[in-house]
C-alpha atoms as a PDB file:
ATOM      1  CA  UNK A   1      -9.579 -80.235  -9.054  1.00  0.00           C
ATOM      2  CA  UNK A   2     -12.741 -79.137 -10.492  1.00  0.00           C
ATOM      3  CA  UNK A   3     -13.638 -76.753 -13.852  1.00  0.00           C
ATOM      4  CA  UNK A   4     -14.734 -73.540 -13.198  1.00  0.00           C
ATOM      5  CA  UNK A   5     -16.153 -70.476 -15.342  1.00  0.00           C
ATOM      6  CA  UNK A   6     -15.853 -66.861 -15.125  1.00  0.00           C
ATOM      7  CA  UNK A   7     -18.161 -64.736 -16.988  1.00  0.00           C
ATOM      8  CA  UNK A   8     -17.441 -61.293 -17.397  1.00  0.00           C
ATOM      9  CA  UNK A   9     -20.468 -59.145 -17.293  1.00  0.00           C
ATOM     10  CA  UNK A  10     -21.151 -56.125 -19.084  1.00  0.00           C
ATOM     11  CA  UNK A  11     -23.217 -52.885 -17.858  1.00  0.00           C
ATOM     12  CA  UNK A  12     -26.946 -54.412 -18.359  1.00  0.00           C
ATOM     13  CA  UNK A  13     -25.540 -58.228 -16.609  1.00  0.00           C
ATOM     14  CA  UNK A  14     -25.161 -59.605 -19.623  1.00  0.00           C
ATOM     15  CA  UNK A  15     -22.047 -61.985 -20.323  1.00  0.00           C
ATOM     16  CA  UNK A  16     -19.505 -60.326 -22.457  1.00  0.00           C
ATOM     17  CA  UNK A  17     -16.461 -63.152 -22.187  1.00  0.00           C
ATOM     18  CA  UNK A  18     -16.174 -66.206 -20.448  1.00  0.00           C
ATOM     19  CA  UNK A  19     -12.959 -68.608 -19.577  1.00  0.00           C
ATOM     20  CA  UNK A  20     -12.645 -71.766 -17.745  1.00  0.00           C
ATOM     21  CA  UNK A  21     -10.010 -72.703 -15.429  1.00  0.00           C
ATOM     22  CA  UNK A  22      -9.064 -75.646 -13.144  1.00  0.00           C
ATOM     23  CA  UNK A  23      -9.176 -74.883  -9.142  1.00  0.00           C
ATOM     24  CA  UNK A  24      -8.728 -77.293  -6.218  1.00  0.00           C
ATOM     25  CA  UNK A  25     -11.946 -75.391  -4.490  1.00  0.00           C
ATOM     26  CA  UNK A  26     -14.891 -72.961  -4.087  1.00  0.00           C
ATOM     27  CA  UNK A  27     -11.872 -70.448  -2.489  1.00  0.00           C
ATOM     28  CA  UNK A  28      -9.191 -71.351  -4.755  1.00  0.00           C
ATOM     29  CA  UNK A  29     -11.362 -70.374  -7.770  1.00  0.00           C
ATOM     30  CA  UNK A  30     -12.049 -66.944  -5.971  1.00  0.00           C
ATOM     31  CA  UNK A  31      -8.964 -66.145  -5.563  1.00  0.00           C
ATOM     32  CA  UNK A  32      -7.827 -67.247  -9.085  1.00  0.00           C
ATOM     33  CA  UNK A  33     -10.745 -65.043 -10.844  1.00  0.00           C
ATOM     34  CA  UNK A  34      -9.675 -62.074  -8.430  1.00  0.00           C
ATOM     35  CA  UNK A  35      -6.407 -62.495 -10.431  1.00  0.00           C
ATOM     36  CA  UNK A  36      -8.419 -63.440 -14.061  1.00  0.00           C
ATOM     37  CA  UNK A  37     -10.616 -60.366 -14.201  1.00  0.00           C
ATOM     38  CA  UNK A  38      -7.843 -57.813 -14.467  1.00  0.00           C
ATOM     39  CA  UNK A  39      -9.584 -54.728 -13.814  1.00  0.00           C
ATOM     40  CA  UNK A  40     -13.654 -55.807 -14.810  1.00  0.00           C
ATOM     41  CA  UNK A  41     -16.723 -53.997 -13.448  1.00  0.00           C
ATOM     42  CA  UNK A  42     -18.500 -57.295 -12.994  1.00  0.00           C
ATOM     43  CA  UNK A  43     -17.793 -61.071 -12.638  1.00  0.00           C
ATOM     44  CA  UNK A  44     -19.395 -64.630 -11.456  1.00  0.00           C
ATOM     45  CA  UNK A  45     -17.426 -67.726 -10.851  1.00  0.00           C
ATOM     46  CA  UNK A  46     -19.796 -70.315 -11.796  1.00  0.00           C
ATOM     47  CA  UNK A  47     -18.729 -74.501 -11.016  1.00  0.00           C
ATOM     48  CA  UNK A  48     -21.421 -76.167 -13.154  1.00  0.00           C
ATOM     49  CA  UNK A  49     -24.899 -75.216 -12.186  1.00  0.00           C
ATOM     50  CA  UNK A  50     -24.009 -73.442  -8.939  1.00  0.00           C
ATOM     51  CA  UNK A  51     -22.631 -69.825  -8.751  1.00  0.00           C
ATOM     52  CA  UNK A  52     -19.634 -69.555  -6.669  1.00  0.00           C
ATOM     53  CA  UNK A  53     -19.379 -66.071  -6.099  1.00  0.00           C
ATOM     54  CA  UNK A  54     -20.083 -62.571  -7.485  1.00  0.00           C
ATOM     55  CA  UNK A  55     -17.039 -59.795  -8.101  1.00  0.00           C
ATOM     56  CA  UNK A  56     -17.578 -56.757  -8.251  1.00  0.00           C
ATOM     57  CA  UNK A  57     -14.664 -53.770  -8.212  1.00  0.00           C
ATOM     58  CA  UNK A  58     -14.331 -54.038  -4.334  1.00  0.00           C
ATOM     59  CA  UNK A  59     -16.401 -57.050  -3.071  1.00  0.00           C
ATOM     60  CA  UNK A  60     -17.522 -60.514  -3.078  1.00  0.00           C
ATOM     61  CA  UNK A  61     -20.943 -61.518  -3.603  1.00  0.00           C
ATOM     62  CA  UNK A  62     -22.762 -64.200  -1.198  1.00  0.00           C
ATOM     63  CA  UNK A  63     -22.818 -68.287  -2.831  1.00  0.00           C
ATOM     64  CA  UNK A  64     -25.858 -68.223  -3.939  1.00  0.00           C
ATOM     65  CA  UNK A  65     -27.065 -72.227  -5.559  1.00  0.00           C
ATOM     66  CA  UNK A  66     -29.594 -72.478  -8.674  1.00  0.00           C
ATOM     67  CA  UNK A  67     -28.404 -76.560  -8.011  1.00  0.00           C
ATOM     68  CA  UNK A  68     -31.080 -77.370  -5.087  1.00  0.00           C
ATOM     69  CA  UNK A  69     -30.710 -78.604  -1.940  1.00  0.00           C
ATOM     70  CA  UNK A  70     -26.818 -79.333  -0.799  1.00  0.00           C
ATOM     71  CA  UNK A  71     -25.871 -76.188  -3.038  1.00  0.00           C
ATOM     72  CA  UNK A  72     -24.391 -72.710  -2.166  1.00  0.00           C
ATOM     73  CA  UNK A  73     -26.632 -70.974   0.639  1.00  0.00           C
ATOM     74  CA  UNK A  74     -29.945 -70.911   1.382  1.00  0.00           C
ATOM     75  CA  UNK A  75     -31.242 -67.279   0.166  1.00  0.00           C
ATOM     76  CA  UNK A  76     -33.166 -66.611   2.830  1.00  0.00           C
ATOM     77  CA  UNK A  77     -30.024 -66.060   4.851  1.00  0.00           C
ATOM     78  CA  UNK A  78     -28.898 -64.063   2.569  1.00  0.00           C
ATOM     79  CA  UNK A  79     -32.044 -61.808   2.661  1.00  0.00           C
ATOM     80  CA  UNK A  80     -34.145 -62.301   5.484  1.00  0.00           C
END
């Protein structure tokens, strides 16, 4: 199990709310925020220093890492 945090975003990106939950994984806490957000425009999952994933009204975001090497996906294969 591992703590993670989902911000809810407002308009401009900026964090409105956040709440922290307890998931067994990366895809557990996905699926858990999918349920959490109810409804928002705009959410991240964050676990620590490494953002899990974006949410949006009808899609994911790619893992992007602000943790270094060993974290998330390199950004360049995200945009080449």
């Amino acid at each position: 199990m591992g703590t993670y945090r989902l911000y809810y975003l407002d308009d401009a990106g900026r964090i409105g709310l956040a709440e922290w939950f307890e998931a067994t994984d990366d895809d557990d806490a996905v699926e858990q925020a999918q349920h959490l957000k109810n409804g928002a425009r705009k959410c991240e999952v964050w676990r620590g220093d490494c953002l899990v994933a974006t949410l949006g009204t009808e899609e994911l975001g790619p893992r992007v890492s602000l943790g270094g090497p060993g974290h998330g996906t390199d950004p360049e294969a995200i945009h080449p």
